[in-house]
C-alpha atoms as a PDB file:
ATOM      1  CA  UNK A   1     -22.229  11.538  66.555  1.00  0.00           C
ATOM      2  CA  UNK A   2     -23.781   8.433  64.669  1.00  0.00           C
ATOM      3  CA  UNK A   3     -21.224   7.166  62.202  1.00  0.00           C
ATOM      4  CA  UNK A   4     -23.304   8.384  59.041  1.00  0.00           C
ATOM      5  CA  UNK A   5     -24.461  11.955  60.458  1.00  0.00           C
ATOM      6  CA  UNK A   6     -21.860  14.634  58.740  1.00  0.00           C
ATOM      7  CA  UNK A   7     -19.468  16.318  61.244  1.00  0.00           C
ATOM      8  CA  UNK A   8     -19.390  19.442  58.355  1.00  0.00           C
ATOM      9  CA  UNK A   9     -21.887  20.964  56.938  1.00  0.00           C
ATOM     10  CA  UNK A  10     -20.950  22.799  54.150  1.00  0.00           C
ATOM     11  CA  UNK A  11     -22.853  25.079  52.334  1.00  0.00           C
ATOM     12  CA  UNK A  12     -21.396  26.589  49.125  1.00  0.00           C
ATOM     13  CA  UNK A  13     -23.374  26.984  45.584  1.00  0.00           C
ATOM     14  CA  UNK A  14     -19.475  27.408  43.949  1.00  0.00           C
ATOM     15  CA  UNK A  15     -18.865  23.909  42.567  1.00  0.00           C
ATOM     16  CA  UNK A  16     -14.726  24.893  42.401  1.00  0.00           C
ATOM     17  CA  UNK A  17     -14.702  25.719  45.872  1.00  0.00           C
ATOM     18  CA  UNK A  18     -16.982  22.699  47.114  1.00  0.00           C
ATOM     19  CA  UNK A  19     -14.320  20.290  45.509  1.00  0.00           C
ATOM     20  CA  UNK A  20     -11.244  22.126  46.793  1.00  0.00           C
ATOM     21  CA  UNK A  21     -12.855  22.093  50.710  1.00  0.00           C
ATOM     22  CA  UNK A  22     -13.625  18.715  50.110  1.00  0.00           C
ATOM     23  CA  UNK A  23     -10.119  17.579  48.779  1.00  0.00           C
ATOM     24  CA  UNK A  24      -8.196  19.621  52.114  1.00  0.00           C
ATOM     25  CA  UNK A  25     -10.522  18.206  54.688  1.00  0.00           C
ATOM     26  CA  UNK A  26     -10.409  14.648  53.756  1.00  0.00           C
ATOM     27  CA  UNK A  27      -6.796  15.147  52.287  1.00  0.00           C
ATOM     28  CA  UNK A  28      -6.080  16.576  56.079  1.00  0.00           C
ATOM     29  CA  UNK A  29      -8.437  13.810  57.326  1.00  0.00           C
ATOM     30  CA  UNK A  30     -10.258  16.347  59.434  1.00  0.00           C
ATOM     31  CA  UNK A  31     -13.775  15.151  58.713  1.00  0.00           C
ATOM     32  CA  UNK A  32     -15.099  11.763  57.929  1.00  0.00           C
ATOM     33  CA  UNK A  33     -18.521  12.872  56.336  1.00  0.00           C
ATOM     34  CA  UNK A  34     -19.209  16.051  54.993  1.00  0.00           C
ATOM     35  CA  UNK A  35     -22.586  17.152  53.645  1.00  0.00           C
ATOM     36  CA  UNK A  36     -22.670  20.076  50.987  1.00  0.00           C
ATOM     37  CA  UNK A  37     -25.840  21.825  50.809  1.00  0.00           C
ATOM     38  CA  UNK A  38     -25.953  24.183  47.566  1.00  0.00           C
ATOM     39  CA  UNK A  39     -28.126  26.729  48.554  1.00  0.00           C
ATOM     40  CA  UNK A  40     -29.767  27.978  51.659  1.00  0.00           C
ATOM     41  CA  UNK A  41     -32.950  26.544  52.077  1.00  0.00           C
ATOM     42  CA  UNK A  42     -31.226  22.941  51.909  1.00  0.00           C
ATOM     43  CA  UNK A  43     -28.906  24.033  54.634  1.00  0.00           C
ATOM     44  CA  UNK A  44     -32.037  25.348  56.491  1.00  0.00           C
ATOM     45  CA  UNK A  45     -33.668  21.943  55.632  1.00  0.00           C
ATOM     46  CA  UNK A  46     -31.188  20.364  57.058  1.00  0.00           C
ATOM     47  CA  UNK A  47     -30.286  21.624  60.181  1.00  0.00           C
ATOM     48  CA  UNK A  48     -34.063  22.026  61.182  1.00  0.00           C
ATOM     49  CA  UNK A  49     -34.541  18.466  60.735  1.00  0.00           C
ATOM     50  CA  UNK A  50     -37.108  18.965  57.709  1.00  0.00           C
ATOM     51  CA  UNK A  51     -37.979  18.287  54.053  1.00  0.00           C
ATOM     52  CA  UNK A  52     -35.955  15.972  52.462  1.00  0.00           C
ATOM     53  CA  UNK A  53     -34.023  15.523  56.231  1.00  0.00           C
ATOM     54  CA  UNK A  54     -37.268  14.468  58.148  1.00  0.00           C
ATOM     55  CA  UNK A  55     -35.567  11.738  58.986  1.00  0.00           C
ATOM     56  CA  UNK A  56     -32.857  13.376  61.022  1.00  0.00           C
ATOM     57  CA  UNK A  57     -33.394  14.695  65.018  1.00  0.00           C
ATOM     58  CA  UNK A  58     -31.552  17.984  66.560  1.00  0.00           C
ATOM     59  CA  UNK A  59     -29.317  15.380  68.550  1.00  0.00           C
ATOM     60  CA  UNK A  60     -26.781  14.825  65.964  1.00  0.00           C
ATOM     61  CA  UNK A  61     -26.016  18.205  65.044  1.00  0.00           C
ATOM     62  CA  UNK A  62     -22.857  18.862  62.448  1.00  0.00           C
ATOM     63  CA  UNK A  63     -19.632  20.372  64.473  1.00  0.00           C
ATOM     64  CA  UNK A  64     -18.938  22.596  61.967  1.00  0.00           C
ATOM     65  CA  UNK A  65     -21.239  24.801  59.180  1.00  0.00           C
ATOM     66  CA  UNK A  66     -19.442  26.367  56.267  1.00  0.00           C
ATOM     67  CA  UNK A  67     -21.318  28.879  55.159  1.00  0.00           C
ATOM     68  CA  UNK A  68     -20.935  31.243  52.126  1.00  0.00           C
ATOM     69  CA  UNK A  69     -23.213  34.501  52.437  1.00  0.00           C
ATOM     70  CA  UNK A  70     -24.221  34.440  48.391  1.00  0.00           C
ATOM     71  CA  UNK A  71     -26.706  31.649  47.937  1.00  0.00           C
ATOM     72  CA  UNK A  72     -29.517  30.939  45.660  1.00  0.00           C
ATOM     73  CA  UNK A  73     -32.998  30.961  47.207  1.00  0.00           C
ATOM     74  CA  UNK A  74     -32.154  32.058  51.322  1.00  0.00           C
ATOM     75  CA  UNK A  75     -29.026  33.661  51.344  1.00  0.00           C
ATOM     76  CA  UNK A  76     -26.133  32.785  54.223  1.00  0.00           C
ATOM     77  CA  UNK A  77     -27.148  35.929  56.622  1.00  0.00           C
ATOM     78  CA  UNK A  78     -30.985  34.570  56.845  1.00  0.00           C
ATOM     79  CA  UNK A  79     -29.314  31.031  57.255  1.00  0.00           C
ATOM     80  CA  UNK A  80     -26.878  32.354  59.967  1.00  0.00           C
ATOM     81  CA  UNK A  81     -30.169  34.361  61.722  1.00  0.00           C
ATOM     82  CA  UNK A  82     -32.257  31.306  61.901  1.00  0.00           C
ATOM     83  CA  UNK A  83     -29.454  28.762  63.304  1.00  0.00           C
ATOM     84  CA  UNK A  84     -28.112  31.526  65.841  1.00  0.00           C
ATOM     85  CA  UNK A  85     -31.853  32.417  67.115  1.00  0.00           C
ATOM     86  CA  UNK A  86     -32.771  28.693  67.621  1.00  0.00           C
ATOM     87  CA  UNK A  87     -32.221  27.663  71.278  1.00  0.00           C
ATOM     88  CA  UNK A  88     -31.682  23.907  69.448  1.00  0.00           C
ATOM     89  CA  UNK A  89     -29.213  25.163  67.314  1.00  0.00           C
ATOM     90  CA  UNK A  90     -27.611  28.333  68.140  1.00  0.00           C
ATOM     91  CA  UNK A  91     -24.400  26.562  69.579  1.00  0.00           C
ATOM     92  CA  UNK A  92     -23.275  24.881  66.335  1.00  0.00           C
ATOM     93  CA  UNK A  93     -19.808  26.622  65.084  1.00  0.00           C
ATOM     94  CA  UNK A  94     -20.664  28.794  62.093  1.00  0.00           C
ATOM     95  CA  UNK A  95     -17.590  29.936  59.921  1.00  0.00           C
ATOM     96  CA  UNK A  96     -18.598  32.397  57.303  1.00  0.00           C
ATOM     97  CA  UNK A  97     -16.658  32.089  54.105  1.00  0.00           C
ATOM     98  CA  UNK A  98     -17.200  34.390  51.511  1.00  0.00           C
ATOM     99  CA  UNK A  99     -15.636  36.273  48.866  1.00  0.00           C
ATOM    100  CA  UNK A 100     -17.624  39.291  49.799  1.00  0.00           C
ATOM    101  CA  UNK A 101     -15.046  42.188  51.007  1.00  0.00           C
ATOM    102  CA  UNK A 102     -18.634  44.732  52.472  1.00  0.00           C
ATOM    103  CA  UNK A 103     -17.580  45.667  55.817  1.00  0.00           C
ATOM    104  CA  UNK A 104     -21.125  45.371  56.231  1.00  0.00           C
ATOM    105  CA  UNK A 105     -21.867  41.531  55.641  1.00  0.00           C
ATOM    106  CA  UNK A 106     -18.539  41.308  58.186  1.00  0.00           C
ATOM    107  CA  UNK A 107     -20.674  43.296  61.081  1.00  0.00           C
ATOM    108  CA  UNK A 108     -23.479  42.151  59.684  1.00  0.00           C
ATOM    109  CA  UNK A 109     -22.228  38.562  60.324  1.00  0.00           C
ATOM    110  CA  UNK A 110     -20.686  39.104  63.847  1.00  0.00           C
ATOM    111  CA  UNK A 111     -24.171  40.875  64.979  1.00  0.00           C
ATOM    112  CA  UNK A 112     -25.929  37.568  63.645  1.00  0.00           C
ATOM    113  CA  UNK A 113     -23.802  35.512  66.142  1.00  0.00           C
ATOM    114  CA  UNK A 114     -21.313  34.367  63.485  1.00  0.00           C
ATOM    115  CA  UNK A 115     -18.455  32.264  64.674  1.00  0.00           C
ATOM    116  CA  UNK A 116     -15.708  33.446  62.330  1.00  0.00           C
ATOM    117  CA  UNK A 117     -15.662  35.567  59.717  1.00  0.00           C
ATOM    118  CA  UNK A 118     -13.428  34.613  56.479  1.00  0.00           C
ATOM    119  CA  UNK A 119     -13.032  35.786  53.193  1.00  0.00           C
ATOM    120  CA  UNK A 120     -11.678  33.264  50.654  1.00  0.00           C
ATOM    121  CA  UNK A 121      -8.323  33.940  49.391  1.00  0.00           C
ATOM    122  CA  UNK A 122      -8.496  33.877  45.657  1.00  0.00           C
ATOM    123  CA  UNK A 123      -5.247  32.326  45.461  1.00  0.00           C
ATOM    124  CA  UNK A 124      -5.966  28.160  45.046  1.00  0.00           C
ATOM    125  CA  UNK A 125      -2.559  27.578  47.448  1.00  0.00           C
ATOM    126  CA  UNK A 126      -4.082  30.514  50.005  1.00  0.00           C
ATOM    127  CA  UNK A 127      -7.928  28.597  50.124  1.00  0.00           C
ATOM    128  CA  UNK A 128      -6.473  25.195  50.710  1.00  0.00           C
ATOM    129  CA  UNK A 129      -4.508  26.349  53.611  1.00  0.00           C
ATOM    130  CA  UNK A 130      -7.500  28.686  54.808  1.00  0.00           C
ATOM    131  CA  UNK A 131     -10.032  25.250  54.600  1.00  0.00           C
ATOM    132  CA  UNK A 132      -7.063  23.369  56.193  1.00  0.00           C
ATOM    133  CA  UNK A 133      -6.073  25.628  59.271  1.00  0.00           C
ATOM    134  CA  UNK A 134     -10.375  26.165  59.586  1.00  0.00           C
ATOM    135  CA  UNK A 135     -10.747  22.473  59.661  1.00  0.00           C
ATOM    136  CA  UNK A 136      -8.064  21.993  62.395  1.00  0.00           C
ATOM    137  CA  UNK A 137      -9.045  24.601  64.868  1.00  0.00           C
ATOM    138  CA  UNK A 138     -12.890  24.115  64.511  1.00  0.00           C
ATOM    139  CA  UNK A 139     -12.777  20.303  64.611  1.00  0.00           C
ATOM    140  CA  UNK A 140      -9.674  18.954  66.835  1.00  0.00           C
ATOM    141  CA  UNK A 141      -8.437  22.635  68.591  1.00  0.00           C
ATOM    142  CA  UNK A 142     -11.842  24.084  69.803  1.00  0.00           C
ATOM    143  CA  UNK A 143     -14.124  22.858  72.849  1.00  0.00           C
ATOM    144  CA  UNK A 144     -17.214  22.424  72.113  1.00  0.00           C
ATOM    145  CA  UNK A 145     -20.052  23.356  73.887  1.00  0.00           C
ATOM    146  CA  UNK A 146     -22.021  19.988  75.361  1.00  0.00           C
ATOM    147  CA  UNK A 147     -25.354  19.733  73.178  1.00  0.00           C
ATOM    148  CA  UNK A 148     -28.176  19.647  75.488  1.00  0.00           C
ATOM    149  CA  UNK A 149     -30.558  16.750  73.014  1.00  0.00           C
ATOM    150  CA  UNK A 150     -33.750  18.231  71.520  1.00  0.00           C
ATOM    151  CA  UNK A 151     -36.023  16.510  74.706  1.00  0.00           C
ATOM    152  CA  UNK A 152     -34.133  18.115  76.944  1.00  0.00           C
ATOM    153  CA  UNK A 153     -34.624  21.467  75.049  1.00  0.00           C
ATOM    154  CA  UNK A 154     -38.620  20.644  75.400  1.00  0.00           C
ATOM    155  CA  UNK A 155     -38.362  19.934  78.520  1.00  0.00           C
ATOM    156  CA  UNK A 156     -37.169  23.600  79.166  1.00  0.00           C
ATOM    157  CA  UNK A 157     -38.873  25.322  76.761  1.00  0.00           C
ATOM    158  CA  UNK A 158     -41.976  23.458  78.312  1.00  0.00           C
ATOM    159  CA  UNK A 159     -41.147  24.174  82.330  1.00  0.00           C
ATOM    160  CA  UNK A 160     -40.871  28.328  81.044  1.00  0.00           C
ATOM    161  CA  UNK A 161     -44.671  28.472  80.311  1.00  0.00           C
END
């Protein structure tokens, strides 16, 4: 990953519980650059290389998305759909983190290809130990998948026809 491309990409419209994520995973030094997108379509932006991130290609994808389900303008299930049903995307780590406590955006979630599935403690000590432990297993514990780069994905998508 290029030095300035964000290893997390976190996606939270709470400002409380941006700064406290922030805080544990530089505290914990898990992540050098962290990008916080405050509502979906950013996120979407984002990831799909568009918008104000024009500038960015599908080979320098984040290793991590943090995404809360209760977003202004797309919400985090149509976010979740459209990473995890893009061939150039659908292997980036998404950890849902939500207050919600529906059984159904839990399903929901898994049946969209979610990752994990967490609900924020609302205890501050509980969330910076959640973020912390998240941090650790997603970015140092896991194996990643290897990311195929977005030629190679044309290249495919382009021998199919």
């Amino acid at each position: 990953m290029n030095s300035g491309e964000p290893e997390i990409l976190l996606v939270e419209d709470n400002q409380d519980d941006v700064d406290l994520a922030l805080y544990m995973l530089r505290r914990e030094k898990l992540a050098n650059n962290i990008l916080v997108a405050s509502d979906g379509e950013e996120a979407l932006d984002f990831l799909f290389c568009r918008g104000a991130f024009t500038d960015r290609t599908f080979d320098h994808p984040p290793k991590l998305v943090l995404l809360d389900l209760k977003l202004p303008k797309v919400d985090g299930m149509e976010v979740l759909k459209q990473v995890k049903s893009d061939p150039r995307t659908r292997t980036i780590p998404v950890v849902i983190m939500t207050s919600s406590k529906e059984a159904r955006d839990l399903v929901a979630s898994y049946n969209l290809g979610a990752n994990s599935y967490i609900q924020k403690p609302v205890d501050f000590d509980q969330f910076r130990e959640t973020v912390k432990t998240v941090g650790l297993y997603w970015l140092v514990i896991n194996q990643p998948p290897v990311v195929e780069s977005s030629r190679q994905l044309v290249g495919v998508a382009h021998d199919r026809r």
